[in-house]
Protein backbone atom coordinates (compact mmCIF):
# COMPACT_ATOMS: atom_id res chain seq x y z
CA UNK A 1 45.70 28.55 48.35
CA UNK A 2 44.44 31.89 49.88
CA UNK A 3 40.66 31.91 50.74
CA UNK A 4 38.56 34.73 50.78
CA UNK A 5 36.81 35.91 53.88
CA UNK A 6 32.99 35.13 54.48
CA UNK A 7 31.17 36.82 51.69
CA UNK A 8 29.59 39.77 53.19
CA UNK A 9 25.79 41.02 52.85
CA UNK A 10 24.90 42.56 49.49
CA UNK A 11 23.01 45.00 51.10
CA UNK A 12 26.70 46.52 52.83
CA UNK A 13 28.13 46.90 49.34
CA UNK A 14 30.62 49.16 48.43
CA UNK A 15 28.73 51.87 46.26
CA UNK A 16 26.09 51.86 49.68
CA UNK A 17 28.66 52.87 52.43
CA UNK A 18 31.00 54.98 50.53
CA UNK A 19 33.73 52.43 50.10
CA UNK A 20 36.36 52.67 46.94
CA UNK A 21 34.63 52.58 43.48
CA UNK A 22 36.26 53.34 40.11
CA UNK A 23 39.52 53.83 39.48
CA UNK A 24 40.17 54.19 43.29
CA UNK A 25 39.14 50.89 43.30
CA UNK A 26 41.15 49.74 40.47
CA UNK A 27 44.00 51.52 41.65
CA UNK A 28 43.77 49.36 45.02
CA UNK A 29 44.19 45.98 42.68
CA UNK A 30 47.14 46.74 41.33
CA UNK A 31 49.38 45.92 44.15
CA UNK A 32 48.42 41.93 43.06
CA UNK A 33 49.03 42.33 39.27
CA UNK A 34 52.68 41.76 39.98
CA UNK A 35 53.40 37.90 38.73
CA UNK A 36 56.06 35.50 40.07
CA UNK A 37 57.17 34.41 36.46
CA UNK A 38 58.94 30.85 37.62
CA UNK A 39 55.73 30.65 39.88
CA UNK A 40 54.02 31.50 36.47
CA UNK A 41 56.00 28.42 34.65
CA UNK A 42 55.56 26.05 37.43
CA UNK A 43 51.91 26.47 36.96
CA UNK A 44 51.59 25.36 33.30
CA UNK A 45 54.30 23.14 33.60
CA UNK A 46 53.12 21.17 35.59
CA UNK A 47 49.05 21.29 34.44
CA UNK A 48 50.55 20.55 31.08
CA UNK A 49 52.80 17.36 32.36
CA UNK A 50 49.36 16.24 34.49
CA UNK A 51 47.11 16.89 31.53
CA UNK A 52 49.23 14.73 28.93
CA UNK A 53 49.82 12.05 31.54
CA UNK A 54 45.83 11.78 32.42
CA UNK A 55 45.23 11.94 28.03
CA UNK A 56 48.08 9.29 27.97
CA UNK A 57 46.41 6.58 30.51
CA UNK A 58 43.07 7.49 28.85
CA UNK A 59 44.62 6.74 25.37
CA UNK A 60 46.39 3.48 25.96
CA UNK A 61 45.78 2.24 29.81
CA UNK A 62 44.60 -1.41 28.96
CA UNK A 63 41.42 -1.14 30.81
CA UNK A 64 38.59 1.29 29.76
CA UNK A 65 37.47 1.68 33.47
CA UNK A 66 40.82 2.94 34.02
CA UNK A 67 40.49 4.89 30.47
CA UNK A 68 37.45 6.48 31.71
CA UNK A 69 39.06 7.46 34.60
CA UNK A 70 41.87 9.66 32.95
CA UNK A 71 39.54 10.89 30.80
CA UNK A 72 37.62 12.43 33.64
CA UNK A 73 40.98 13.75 35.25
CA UNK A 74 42.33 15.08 31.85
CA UNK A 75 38.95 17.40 31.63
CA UNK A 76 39.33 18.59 34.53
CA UNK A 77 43.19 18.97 33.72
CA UNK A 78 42.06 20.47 30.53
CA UNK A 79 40.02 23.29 32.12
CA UNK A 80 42.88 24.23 34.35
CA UNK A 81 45.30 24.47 31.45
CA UNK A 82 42.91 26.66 29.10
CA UNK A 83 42.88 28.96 32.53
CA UNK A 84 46.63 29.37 32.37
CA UNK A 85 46.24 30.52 28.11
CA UNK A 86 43.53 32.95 28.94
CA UNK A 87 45.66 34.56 31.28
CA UNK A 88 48.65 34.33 28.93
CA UNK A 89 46.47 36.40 26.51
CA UNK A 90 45.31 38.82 28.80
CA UNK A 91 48.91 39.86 29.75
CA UNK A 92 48.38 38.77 33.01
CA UNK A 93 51.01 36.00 32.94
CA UNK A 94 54.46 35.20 31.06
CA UNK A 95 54.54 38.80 29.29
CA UNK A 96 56.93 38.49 26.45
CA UNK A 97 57.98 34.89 26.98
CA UNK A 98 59.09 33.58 23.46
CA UNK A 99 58.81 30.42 25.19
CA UNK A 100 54.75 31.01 26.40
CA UNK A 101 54.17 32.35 23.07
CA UNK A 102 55.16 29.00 21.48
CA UNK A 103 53.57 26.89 23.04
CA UNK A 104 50.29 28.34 24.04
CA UNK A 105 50.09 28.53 19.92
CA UNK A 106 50.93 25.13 19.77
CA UNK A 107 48.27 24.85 22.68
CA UNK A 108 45.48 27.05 21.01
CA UNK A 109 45.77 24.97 17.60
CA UNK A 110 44.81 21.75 19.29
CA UNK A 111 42.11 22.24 21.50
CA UNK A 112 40.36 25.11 19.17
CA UNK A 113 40.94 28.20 20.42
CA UNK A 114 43.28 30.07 17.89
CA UNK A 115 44.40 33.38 19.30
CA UNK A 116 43.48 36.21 16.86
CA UNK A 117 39.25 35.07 17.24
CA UNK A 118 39.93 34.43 21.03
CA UNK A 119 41.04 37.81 21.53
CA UNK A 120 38.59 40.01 19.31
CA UNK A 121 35.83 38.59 21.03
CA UNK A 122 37.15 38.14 24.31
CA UNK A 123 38.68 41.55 24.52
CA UNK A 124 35.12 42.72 23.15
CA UNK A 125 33.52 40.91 25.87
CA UNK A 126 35.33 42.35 29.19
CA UNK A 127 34.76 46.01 27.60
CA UNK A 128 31.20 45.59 27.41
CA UNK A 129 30.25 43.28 30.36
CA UNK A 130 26.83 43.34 31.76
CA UNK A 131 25.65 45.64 28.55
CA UNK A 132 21.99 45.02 27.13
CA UNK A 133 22.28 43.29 23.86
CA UNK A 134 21.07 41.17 21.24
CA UNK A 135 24.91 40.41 20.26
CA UNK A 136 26.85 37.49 20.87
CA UNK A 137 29.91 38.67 20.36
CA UNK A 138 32.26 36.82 23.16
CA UNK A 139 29.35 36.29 25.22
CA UNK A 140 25.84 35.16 25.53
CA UNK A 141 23.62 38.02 24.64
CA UNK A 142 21.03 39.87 27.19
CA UNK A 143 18.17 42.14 26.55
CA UNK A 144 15.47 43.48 28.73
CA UNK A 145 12.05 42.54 28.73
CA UNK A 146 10.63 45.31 26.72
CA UNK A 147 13.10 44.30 24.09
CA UNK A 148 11.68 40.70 24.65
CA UNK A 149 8.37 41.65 23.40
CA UNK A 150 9.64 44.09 20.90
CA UNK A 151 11.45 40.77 18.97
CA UNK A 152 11.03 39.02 15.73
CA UNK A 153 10.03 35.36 16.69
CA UNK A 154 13.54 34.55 14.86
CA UNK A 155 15.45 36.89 16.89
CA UNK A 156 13.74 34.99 19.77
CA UNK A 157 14.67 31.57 18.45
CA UNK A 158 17.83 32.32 17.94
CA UNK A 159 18.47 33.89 21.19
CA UNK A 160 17.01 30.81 23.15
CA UNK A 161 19.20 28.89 21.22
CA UNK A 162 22.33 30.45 22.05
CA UNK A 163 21.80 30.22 25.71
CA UNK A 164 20.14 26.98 25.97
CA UNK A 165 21.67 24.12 28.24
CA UNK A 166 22.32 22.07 25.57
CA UNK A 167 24.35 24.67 23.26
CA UNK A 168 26.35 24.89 26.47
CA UNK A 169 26.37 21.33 26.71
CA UNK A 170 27.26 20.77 23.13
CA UNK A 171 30.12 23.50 23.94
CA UNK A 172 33.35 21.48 22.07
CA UNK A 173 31.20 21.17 18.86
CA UNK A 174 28.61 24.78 19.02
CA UNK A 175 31.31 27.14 21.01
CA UNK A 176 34.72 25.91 20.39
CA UNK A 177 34.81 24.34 16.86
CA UNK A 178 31.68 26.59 15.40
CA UNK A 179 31.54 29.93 16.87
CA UNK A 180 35.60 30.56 17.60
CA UNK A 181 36.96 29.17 15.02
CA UNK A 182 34.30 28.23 12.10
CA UNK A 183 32.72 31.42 11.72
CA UNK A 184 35.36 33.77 12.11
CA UNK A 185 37.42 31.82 9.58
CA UNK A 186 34.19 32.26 6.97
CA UNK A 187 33.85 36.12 7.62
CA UNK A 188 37.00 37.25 7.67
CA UNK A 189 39.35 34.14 6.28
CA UNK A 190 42.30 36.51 5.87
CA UNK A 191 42.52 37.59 9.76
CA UNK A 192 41.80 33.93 11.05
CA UNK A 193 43.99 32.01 8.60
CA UNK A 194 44.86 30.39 13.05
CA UNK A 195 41.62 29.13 12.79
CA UNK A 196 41.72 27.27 9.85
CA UNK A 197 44.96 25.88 11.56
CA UNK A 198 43.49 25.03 14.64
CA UNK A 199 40.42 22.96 13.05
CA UNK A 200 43.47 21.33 11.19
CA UNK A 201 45.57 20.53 13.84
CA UNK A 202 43.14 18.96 15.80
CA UNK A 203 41.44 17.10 12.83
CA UNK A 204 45.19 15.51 12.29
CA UNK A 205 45.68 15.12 16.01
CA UNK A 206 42.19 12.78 16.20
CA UNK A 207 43.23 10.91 12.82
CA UNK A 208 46.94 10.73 14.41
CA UNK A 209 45.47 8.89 17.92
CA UNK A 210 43.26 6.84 15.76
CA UNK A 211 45.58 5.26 13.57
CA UNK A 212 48.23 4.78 16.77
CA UNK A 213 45.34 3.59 19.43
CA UNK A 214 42.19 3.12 17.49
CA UNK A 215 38.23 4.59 18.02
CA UNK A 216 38.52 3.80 21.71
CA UNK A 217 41.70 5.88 22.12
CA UNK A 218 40.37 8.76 20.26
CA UNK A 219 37.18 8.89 22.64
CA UNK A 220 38.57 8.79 25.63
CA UNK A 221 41.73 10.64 25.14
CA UNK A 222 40.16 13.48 22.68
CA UNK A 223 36.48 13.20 22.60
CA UNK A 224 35.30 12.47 25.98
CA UNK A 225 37.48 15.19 28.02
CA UNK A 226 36.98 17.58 25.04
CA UNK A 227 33.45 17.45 25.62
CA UNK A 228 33.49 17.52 29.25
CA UNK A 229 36.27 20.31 29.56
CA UNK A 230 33.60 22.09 27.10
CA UNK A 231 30.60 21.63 28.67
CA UNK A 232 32.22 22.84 32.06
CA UNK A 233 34.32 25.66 30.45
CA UNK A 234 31.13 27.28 28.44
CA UNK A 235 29.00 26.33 32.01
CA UNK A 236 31.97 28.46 34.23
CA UNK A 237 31.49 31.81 31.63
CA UNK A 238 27.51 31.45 31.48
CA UNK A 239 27.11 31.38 35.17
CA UNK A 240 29.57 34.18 35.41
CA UNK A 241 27.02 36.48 33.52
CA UNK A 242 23.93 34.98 34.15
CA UNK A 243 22.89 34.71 37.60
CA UNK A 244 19.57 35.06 39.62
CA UNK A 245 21.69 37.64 41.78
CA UNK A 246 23.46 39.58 38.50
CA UNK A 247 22.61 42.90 38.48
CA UNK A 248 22.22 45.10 35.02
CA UNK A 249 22.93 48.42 34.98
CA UNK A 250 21.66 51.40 32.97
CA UNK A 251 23.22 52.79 29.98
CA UNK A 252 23.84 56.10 32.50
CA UNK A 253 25.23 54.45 35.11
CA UNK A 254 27.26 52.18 33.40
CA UNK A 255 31.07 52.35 33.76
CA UNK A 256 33.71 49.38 33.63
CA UNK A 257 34.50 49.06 37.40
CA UNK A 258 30.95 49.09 38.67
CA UNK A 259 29.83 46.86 35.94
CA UNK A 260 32.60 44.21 36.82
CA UNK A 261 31.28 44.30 40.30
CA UNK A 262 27.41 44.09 39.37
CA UNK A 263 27.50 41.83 36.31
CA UNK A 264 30.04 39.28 37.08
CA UNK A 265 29.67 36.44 39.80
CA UNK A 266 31.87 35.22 42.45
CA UNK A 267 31.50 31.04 41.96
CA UNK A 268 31.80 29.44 45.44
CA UNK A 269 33.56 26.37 44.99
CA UNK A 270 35.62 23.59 46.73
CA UNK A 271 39.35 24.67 47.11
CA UNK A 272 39.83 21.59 44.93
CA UNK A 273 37.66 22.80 42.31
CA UNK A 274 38.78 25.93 42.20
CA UNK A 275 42.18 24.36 41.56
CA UNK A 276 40.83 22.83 38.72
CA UNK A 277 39.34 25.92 37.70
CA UNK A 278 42.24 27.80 37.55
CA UNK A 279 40.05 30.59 40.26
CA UNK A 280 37.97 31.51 37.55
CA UNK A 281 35.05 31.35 39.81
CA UNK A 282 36.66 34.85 41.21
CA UNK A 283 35.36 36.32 38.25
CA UNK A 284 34.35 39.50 39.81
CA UNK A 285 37.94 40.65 40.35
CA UNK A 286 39.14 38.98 37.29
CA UNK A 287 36.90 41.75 34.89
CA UNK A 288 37.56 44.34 37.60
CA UNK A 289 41.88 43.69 36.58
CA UNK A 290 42.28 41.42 33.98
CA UNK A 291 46.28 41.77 34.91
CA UNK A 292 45.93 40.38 37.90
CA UNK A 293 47.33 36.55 37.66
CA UNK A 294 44.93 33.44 38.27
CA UNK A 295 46.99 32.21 40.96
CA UNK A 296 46.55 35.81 43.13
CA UNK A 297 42.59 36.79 42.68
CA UNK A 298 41.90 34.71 45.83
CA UNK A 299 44.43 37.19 47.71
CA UNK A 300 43.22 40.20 46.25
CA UNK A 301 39.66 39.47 47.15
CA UNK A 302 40.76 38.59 50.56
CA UNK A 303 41.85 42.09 51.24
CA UNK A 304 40.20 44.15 49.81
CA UNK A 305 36.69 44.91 51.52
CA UNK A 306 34.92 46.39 48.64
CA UNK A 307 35.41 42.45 46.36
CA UNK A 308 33.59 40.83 49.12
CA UNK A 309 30.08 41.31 48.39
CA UNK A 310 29.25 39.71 45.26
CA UNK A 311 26.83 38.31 43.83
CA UNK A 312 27.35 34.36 44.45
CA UNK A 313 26.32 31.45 42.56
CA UNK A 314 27.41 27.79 43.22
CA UNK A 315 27.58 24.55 41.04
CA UNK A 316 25.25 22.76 43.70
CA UNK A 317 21.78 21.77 41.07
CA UNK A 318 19.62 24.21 42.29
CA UNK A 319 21.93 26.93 41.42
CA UNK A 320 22.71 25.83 38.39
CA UNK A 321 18.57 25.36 37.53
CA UNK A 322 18.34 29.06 38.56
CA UNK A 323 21.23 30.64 36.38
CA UNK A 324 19.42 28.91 33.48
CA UNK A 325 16.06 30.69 34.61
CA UNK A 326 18.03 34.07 34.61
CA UNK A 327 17.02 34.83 31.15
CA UNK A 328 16.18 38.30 30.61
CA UNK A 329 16.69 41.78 32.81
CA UNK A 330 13.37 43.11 34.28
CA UNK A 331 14.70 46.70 34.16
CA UNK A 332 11.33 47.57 36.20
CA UNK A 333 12.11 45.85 38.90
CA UNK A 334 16.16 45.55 39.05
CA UNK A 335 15.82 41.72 38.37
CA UNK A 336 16.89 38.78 36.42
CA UNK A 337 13.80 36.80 35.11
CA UNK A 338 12.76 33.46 32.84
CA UNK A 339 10.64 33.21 29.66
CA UNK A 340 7.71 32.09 31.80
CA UNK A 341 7.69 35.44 33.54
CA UNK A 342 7.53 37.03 30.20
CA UNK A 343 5.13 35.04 29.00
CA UNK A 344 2.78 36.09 32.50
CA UNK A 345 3.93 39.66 32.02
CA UNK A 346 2.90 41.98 29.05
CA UNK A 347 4.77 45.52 29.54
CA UNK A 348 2.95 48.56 27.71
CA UNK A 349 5.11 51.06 26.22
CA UNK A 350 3.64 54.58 26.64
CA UNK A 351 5.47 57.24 23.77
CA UNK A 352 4.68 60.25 26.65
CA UNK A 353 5.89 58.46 29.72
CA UNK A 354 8.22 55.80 28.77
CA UNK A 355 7.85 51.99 30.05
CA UNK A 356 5.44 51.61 32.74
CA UNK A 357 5.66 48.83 35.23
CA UNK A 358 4.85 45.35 34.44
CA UNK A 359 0.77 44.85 33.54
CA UNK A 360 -0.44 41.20 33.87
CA UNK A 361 -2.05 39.75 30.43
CA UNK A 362 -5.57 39.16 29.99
CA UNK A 363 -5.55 35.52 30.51
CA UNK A 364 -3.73 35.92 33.57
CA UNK A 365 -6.29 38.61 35.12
């Protein structure tokens, strides 16, 4: 697997030393968005032969130890796979395959993520990355800190709720099965008729395993990696947009290349995990080209100067404690912040001047 070069300084990025921006930029990815399509095939082949062999030892191997342990492989495997589908729907691998279009709809159906809510919001999501909203349509929402204080307590609520550590951890019930394919299917049940499949399909797949294998196959070969490929999965896209370094940009100055580069994360990982992760931690150039397939963003970022200084976060714990603290955007001061800094922090909204910088509350005077 290509590697990237050391990440350079943040401070030598592209827009501050005149280096390729825009569609220049763009322009310069394009030479990767060319795929390999039996390279292509080999790849999901082969996730999709290790992923049912890892579900089948966690299904029937006769010890659970051993059970466990393919369950923990077969998330893993899991991830990978659902890597190789969102590619498949961006167009960035197996264009026009009859073959890919079968079974990633096959695919989608079981592990709930049916294709026509997947791509409204997903699609949705990549043309409005990094935009200040209360919204969470295909992504967490993000709004400043005057809009903080501006809030309903409900519109608070609700927006602590949708990014807090446990939604995320509660991803295969509150992401996959609610929001993608629950909701969608209420609000508009004639364009997501797939989603009423999906919840279907994977209803009869569990009642399928249980009558063949029992509770203890279900768990471990549906339940357990379901929940740990979801937790991970919905973990990989927060972090990707909410990040101590993540930077927001104005409603002037934004524009889909620079807001690629500023608003989405480069995930330094183990090769091995990034393996796993089907090099979604390269999310930077992923949302600058969406074309370009999984298996090449580590060679596009390798040369080309101006994807080397991103913002970085890591899945070490403290890194992980800090992209949960990166709740709001300090527009003041060009930074991500937590609730406890709004809380110490009252901004005063002047109707002649605008916002003025941050004013500490009484209490804290």
């Amino acid at each position: 697997m290509t590697q990237p070069p050391a990440i350079l300084d943040r401070k030598n990025s592209p827009a501050q030393v005149g280096m390729r921006s825009g569609k220049d930029l763009i322009n310069a990815t394009r030479a990767f968005t060319d795929e390999g399509r039996l390279r292509s095939w080999l790849h999901v082949i082969s996730t999709a032969v290790f992923c049912l062999s890892a579900l089948s030892i966690a299904a029937f191997a006769p010890l659970w130890p051993i059970q466990l342990i393919g369950s923990l492989l077969a998330a893993l495997l899991m991830v990978r796979l659902f890597i190789t589908y969102h590619d498949y729907m961006h167009g960035a691998i197996l264009r026009q395959s009859i073959g890919a279009k079968i079974f990633f709809f096959l695919y989608s159906g079981l592990v709930l993520v049916p294709a026509s809510s997947w791509r409204k919001t997903h699609n949705f999501h990549h043309a409005h990355v990094g935009e200040i909203s209360l919204k969470s349509v295909g992504a967490f929402p993000l709004v400043t800190l005057a809009m903080w204080h501006e809030t309903s307590w409900l519109q608070r609520l609700r927006y602590r709720i949708i990014r807090h550590p446990l939604t995320l951890l509660l991803g295969y019930v509150t992401i996959f099965a609610f929001s993608i394919c629950l909701l969608p299917f209420f609000r508009e049940p004639k364009k997501h008729l797939d989603s009423l499949f999906a919840l279907f399909a994977h209803g009869a797949l569990i009642a399928l395993l249980g009558w063949a294998g029992g509770f203890q196959a279900v768990f471990f070969a549906i339940l357990l990696p379901m929940f740990l490929s979801g937790a991970l999965g919905a973990y990989l896209f927060f972090a990707q947009h909410s990040y101590p370094d993540m930077q927001v940009l104005s409603e002037s100055d934004w524009s889909f290349s620079e807001a690629a580069l500023a608003s989405s994360s480069y995930l330094q990982m183990s090769k091995i995990m990034h393996w796993f992760t089907g090099n979604i931690g390269y999310h930077h150039v992923h949302h600058l080209n969406v074309k370009i397939p999984f298996y090449r963003l580590p060679e596009a970022m390798a040369a080309i100067p101006e994807l080397q200084s991103p913002g970085t976060t890591t899945l070490g714990v403290r890194d992980i404690w800090g992209c949960f603290q990166a709740c709001l955007w300090d527009e003041e001061n060009k930074r991500m912040v937590s609730y406890r800094d709004a809380r110490r922090f009252k901004r005063f909204v002047s109707p002649s001047y605008g916002l003025k910088p941050l004013q500490p509350t009484p209490s804290e005077e």
